[in-house]
Protein backbone atom coordinates (compact mmCIF):
# COMPACT_ATOMS: atom_id res chain seq x y z
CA UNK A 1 11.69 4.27 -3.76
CA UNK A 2 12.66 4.92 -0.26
CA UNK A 3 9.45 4.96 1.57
CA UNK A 4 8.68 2.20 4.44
CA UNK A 5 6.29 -0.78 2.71
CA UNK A 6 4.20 -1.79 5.44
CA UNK A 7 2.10 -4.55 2.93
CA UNK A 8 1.38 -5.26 -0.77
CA UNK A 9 -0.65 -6.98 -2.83
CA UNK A 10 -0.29 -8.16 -6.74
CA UNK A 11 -1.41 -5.65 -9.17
CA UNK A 12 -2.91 -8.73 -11.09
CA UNK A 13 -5.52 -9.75 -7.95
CA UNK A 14 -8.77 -9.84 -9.10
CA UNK A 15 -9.95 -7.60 -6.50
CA UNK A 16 -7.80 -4.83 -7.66
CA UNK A 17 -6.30 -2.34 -5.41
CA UNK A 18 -8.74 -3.81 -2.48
CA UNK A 19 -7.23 -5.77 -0.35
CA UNK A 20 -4.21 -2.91 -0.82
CA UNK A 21 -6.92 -0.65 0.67
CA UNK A 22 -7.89 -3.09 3.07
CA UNK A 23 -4.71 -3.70 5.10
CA UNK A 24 -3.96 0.53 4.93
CA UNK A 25 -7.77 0.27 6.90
CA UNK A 26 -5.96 -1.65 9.25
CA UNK A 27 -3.04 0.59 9.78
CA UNK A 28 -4.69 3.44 10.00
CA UNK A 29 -7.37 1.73 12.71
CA UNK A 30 -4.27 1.63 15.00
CA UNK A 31 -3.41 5.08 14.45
CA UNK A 32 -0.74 4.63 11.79
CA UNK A 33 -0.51 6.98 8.68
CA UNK A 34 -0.37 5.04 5.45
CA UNK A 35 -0.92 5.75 1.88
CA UNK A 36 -1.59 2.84 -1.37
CA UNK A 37 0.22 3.29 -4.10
CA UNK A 38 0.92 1.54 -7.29
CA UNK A 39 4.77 0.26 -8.20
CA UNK A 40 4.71 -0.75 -11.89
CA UNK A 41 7.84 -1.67 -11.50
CA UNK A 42 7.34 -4.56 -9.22
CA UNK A 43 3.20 -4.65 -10.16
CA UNK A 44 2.29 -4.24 -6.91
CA UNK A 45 -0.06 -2.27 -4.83
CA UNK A 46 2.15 -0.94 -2.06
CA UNK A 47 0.93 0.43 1.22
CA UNK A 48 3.53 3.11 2.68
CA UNK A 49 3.74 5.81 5.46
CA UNK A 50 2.11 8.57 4.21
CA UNK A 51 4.61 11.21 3.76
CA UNK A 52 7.56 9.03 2.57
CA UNK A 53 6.66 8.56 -0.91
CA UNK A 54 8.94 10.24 -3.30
């Protein structure tokens, strides 16, 4: 993956993908574009620039 990871969180928190979706609330707050996704390979919830997954 080549996109920018801004903040994750453990797949296994017992929250989920919330708190994932919690600090991407903060990004985007201060204007910053940012997407969640999951990386199985790490089992992570990733937050990312939006446009820079591939």
């Amino acid at each position: 993956m080549s996109a920018e990871v801004l903040a994750s969180t453990s797949a296994g928190h017992p929250r989920g993908s919330w708190p994932a979706e919690e600090q991407a609330q903060t990004f985007r707050n201060q204007g910053i574009p940012v997407t969640v996704i999951m990386d199985r390979d790490s089992d992570r919830f990733l937050v990312v620039k939006a446009g820079e997954v591939s």
